[in-house]
PDB file of N, CA and C in Angstrom:
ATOM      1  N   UNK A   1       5.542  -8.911   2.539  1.00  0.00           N
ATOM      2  CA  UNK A   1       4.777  -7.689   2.631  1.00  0.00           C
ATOM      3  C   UNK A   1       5.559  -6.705   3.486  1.00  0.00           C
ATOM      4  N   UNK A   2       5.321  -5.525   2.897  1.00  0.00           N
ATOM      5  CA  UNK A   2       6.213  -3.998   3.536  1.00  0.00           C
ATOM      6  C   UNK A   2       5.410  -3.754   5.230  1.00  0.00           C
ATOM      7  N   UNK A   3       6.316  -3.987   6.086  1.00  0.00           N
ATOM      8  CA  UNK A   3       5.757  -3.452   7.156  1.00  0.00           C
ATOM      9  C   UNK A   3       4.880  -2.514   7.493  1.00  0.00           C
ATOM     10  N   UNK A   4       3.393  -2.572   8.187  1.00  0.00           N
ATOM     11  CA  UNK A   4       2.838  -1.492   8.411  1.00  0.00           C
ATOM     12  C   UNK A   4       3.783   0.137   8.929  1.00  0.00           C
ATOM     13  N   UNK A   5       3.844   1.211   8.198  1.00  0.00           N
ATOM     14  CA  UNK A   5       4.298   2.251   8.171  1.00  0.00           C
ATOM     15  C   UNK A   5       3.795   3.332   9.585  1.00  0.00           C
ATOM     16  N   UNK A   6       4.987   3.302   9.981  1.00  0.00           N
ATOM     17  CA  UNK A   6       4.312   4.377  11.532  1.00  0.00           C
ATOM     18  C   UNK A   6       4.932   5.814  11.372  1.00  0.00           C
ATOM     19  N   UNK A   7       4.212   7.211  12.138  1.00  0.00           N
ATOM     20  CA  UNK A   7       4.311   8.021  12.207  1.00  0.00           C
ATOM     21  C   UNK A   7       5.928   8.099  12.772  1.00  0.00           C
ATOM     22  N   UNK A   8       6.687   8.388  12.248  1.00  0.00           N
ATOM     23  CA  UNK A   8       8.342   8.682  12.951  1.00  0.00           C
ATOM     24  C   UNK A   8       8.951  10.394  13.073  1.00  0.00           C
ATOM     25  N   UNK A   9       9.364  10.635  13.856  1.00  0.00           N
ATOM     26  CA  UNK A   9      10.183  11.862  13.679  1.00  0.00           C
ATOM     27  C   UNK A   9      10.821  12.156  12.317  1.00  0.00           C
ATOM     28  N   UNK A  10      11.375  11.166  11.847  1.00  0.00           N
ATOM     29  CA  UNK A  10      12.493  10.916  10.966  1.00  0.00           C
ATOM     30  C   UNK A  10      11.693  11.248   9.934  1.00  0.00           C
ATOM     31  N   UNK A  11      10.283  10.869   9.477  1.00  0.00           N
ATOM     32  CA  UNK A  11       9.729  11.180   8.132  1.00  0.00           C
ATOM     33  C   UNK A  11       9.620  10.143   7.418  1.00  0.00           C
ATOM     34  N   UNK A  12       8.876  10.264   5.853  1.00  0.00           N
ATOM     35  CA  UNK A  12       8.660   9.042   5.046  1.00  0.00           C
ATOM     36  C   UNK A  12       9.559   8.929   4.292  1.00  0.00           C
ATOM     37  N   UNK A  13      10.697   9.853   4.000  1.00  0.00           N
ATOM     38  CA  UNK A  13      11.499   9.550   2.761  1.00  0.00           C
ATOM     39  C   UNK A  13      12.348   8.492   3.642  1.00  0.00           C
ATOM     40  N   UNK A  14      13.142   8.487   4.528  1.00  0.00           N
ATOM     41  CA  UNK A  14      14.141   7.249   5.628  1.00  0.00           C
ATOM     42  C   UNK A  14      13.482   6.302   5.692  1.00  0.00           C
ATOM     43  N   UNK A  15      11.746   6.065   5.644  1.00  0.00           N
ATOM     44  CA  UNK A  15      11.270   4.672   5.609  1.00  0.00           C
ATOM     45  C   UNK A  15      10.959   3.792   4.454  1.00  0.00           C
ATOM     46  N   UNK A  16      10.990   5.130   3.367  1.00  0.00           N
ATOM     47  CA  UNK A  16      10.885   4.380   2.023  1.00  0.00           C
ATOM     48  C   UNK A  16      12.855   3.849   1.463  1.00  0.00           C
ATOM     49  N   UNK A  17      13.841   4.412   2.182  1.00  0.00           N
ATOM     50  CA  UNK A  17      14.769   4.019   1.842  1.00  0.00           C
ATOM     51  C   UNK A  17      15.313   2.496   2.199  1.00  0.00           C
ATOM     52  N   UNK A  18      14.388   2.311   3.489  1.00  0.00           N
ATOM     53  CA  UNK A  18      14.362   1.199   4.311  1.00  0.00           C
ATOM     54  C   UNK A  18      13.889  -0.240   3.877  1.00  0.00           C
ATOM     55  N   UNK A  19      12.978   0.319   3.536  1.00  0.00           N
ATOM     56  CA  UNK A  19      11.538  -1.134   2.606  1.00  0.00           C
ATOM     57  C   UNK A  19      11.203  -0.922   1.241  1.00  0.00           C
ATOM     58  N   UNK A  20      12.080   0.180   0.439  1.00  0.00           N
ATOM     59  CA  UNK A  20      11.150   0.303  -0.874  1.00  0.00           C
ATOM     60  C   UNK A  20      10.064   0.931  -0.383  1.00  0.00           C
ATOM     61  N   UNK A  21       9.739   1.549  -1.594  1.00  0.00           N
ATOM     62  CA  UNK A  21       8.515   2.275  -1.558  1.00  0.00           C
ATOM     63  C   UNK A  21       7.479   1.655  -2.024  1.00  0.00           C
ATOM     64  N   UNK A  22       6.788   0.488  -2.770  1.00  0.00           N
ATOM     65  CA  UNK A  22       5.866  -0.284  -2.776  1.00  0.00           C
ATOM     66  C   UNK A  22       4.660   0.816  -2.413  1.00  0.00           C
ATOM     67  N   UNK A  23       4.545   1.853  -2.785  1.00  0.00           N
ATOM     68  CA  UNK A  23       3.418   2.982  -3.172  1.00  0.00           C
ATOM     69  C   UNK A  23       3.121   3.534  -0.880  1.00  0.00           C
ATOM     70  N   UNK A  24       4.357   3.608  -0.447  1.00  0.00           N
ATOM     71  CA  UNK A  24       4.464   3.714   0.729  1.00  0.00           C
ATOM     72  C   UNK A  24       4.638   5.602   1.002  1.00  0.00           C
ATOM     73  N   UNK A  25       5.164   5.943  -0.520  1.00  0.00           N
ATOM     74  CA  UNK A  25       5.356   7.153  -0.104  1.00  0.00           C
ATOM     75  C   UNK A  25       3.932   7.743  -0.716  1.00  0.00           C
ATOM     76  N   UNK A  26       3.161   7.405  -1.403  1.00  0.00           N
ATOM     77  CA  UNK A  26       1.811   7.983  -1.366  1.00  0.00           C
ATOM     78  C   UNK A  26       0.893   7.480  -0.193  1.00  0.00           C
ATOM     79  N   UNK A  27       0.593   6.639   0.249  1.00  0.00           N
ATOM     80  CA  UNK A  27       0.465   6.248   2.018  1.00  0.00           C
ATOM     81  C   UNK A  27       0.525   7.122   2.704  1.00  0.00           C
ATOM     82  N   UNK A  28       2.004   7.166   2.912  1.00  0.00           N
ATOM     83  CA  UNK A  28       2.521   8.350   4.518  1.00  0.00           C
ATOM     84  C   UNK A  28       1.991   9.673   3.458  1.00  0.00           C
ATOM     85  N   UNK A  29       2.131   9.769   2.337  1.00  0.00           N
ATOM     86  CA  UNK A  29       1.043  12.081   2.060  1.00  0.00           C
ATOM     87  C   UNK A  29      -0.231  11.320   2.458  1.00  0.00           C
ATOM     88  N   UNK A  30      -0.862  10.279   2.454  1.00  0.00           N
ATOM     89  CA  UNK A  30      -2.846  10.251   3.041  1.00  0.00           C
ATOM     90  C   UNK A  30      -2.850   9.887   4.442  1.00  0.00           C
ATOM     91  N   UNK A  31      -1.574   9.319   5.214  1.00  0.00           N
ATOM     92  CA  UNK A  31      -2.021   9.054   6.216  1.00  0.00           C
ATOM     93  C   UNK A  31      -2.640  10.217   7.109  1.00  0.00           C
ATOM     94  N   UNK A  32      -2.191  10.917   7.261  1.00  0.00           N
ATOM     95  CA  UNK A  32      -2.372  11.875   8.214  1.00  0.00           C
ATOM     96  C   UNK A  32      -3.798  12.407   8.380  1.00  0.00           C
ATOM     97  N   UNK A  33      -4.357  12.505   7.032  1.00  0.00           N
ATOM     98  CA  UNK A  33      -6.094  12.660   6.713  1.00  0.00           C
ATOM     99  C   UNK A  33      -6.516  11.210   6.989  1.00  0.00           C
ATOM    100  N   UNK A  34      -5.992  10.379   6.649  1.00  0.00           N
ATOM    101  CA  UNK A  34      -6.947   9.393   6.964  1.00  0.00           C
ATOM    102  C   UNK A  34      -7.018   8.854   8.381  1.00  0.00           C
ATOM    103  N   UNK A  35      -6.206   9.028   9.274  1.00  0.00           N
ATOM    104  CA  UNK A  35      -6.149   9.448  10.580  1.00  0.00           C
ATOM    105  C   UNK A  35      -7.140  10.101  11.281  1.00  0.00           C
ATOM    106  N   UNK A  36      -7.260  11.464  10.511  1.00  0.00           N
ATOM    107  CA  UNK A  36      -7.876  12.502  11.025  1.00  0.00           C
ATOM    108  C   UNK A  36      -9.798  11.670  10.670  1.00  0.00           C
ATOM    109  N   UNK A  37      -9.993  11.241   9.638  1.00  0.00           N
ATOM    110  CA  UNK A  37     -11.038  11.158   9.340  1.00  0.00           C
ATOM    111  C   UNK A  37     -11.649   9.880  10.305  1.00  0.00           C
ATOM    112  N   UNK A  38     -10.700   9.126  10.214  1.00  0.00           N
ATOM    113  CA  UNK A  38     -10.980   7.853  11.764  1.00  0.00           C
ATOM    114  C   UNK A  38     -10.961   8.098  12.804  1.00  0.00           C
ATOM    115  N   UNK A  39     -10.509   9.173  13.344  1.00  0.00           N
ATOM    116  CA  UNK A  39     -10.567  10.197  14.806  1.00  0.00           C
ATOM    117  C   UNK A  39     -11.757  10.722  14.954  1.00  0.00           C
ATOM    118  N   UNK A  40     -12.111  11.285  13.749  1.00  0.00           N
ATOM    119  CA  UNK A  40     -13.426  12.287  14.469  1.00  0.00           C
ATOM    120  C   UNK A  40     -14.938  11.209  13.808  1.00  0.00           C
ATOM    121  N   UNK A  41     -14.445  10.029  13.405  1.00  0.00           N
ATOM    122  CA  UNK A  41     -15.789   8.840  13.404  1.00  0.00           C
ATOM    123  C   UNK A  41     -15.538   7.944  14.255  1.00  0.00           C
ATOM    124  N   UNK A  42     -14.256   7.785  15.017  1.00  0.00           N
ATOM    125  CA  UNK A  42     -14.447   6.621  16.153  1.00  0.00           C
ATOM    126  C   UNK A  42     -14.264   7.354  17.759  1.00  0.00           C
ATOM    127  N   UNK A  43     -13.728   8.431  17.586  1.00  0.00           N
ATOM    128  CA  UNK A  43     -13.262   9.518  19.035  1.00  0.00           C
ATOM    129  C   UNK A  43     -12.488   8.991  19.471  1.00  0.00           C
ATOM    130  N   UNK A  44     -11.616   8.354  18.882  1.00  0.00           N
ATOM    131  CA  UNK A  44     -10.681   7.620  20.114  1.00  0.00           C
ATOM    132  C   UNK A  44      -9.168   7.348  18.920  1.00  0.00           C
ATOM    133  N   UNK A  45      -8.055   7.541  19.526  1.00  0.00           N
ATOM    134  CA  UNK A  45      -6.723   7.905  19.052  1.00  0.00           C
ATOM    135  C   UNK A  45      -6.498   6.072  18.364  1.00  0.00           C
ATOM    136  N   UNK A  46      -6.417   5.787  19.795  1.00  0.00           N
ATOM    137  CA  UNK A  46      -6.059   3.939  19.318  1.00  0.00           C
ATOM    138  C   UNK A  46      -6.837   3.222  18.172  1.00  0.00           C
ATOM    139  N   UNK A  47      -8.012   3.457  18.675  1.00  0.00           N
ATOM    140  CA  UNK A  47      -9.125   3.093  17.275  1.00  0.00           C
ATOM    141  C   UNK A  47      -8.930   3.650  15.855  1.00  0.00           C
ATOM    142  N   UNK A  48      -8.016   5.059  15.782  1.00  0.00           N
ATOM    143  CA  UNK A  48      -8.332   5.462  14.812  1.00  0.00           C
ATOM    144  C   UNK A  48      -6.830   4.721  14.035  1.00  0.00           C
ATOM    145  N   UNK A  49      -5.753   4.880  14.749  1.00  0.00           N
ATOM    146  CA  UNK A  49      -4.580   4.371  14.672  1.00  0.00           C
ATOM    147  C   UNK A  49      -5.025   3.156  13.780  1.00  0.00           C
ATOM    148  N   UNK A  50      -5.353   2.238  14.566  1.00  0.00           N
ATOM    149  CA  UNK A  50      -5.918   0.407  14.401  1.00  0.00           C
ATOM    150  C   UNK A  50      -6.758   0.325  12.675  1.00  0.00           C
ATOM    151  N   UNK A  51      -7.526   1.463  12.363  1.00  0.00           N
ATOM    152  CA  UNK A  51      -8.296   1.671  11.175  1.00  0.00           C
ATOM    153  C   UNK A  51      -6.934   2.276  10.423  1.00  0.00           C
ATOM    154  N   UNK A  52      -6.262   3.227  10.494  1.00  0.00           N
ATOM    155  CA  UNK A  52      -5.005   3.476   9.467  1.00  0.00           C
ATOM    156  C   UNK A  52      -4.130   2.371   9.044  1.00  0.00           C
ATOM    157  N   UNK A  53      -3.788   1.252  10.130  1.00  0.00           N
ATOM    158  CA  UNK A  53      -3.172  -0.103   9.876  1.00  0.00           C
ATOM    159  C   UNK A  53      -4.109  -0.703   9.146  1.00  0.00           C
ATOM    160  N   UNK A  54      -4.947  -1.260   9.599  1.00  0.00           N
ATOM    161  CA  UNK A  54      -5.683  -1.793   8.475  1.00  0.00           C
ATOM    162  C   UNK A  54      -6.216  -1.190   6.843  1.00  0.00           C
ATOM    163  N   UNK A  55      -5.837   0.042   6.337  1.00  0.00           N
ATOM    164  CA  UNK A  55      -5.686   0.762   5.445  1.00  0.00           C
ATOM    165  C   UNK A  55      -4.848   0.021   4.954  1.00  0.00           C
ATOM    166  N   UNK A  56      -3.593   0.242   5.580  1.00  0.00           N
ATOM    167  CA  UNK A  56      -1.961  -0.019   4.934  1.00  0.00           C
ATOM    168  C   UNK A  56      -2.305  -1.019   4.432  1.00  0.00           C
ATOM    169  N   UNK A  57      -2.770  -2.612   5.497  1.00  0.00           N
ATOM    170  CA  UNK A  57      -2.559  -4.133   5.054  1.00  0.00           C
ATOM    171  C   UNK A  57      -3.444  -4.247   3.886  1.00  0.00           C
ATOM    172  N   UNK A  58      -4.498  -3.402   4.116  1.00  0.00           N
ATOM    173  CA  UNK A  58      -5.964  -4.226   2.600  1.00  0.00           C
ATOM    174  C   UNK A  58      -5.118  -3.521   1.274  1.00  0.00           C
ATOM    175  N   UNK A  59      -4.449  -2.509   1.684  1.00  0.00           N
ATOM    176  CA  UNK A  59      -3.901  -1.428   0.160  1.00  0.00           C
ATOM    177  C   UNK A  59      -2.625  -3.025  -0.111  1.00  0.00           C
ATOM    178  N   UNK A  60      -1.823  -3.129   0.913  1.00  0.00           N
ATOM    179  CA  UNK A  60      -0.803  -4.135   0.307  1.00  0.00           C
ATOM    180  C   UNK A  60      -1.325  -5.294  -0.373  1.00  0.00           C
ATOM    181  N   UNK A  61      -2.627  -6.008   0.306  1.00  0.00           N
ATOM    182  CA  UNK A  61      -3.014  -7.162  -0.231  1.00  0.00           C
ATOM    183  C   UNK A  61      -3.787  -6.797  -1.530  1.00  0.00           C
ATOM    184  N   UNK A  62      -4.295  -5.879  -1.726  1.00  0.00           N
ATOM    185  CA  UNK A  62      -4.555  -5.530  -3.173  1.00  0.00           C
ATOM    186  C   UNK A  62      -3.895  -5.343  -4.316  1.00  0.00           C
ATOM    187  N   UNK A  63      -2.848  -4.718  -3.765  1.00  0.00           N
ATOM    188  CA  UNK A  63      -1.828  -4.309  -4.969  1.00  0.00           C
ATOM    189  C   UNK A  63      -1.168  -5.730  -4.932  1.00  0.00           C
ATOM    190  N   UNK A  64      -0.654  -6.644  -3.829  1.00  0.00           N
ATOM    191  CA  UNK A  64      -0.161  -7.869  -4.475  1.00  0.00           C
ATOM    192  C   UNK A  64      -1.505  -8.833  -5.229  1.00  0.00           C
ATOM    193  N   UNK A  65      -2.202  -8.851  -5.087  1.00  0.00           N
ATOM    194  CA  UNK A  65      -3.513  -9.817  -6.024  1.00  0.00           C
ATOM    195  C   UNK A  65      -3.282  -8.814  -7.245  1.00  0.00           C
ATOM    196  N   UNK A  66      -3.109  -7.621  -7.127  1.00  0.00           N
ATOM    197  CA  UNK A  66      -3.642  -7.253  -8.739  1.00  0.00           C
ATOM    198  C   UNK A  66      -2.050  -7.278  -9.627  1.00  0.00           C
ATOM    199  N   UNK A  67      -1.067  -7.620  -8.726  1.00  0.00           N
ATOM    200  CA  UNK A  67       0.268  -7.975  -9.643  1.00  0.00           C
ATOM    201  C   UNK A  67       0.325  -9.376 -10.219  1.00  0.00           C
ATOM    202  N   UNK A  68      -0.756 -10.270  -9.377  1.00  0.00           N
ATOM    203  CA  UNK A  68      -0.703 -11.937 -10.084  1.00  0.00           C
ATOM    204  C   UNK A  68      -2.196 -11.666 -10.748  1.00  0.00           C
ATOM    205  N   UNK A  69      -2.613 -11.161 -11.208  1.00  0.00           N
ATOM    206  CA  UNK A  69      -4.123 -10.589 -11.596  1.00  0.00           C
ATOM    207  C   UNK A  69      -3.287 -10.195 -13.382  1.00  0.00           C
ATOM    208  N   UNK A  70      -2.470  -9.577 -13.415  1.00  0.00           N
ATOM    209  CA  UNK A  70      -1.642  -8.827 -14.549  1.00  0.00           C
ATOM    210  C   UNK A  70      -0.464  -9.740 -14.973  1.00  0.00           C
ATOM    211  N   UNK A  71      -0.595 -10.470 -16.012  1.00  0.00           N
ATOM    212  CA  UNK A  71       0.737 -11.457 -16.326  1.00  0.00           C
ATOM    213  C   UNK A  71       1.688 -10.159 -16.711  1.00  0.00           C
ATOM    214  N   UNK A  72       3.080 -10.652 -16.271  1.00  0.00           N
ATOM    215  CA  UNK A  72       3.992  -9.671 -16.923  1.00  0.00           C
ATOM    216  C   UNK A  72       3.970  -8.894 -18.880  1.00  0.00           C
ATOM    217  N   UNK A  73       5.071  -8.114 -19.038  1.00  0.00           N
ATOM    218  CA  UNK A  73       4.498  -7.831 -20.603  1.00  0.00           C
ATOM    219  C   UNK A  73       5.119  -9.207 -20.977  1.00  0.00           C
ATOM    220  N   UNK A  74       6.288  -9.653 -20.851  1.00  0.00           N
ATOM    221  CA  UNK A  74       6.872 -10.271 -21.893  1.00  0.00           C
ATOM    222  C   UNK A  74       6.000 -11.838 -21.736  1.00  0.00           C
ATOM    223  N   UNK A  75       4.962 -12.266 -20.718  1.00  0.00           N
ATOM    224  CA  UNK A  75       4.335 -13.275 -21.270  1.00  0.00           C
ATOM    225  C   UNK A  75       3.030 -13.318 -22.170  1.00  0.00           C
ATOM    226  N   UNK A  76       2.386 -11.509 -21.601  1.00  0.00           N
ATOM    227  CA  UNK A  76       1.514 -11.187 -22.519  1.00  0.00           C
ATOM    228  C   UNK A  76       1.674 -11.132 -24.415  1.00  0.00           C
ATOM    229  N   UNK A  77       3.476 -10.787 -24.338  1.00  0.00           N
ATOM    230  CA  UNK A  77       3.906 -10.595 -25.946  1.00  0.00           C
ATOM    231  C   UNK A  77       3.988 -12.503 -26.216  1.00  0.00           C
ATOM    232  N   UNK A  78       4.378 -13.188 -25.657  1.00  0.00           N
ATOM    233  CA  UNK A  78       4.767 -14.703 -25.969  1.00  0.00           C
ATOM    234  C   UNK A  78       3.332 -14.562 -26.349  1.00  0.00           C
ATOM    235  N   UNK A  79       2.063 -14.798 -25.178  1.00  0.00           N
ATOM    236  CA  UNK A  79       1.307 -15.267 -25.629  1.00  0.00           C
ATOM    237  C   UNK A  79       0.088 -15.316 -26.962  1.00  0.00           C
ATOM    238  N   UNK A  80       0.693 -13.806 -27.405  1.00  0.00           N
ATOM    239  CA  UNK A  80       0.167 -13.419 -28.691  1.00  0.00           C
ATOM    240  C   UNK A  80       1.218 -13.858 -29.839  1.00  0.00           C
ATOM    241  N   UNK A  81       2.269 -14.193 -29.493  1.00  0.00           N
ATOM    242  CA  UNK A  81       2.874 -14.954 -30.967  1.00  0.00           C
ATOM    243  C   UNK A  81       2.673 -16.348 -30.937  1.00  0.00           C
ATOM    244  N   UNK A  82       2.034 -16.969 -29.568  1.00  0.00           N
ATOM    245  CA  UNK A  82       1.669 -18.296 -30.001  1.00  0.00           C
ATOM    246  C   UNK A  82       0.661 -18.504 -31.236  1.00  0.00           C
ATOM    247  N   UNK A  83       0.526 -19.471 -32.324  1.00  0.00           N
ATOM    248  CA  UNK A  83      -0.390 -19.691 -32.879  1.00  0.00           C
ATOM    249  C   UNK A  83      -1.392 -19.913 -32.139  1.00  0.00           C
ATOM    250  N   UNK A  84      -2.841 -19.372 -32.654  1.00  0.00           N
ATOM    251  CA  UNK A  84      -4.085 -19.692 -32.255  1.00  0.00           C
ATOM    252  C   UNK A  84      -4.982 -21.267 -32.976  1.00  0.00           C
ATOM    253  N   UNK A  85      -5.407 -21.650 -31.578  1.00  0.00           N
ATOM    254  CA  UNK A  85      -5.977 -23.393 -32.182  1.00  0.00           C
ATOM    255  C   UNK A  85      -7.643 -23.343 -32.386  1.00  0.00           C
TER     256      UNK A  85
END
């Protein structure tokens, strides 16, 4: 799994060059709102921080379940030229 993604000077394009982008560069364009929206429901910077990480990890563990959720194409094509019993 792609490291939780932090606010850097440097920007998101140097961190997606780093880890792949694994949907990291649509992430860092929402983080900043979704930040903002955990700031002004918890009042507190760290808390809101702690809720943006946990964003990142549930978005990674989803998108990996829904890649073993989706057989690749080429077993989906095998499995339609198998004969049916």
């Amino acid at each position: 799994m792609t490291a939780a993604p932090h606010a850097s000077s440097q920007g998101a394009s140097s961190v997606n060059t780093l880890h792949g982008d694994d949907g990291l560069s649509a992430f860092m364009r929402v983080r900043p709102r979704l930040f903002g929206i955990a700031y002004r429901m918890l009042g507190n910077a760290a808390e809101a921080e702690d809720v943006v990480q946990d964003v990142w990890v549930r978005w990674q563990i989803a998108r990996i379940a829904a890649s073993f959720a989706t057989p690749p194409r080429s077993s989906r094509r095998l499995r339609h030229d198998w004969p049916s019993t």
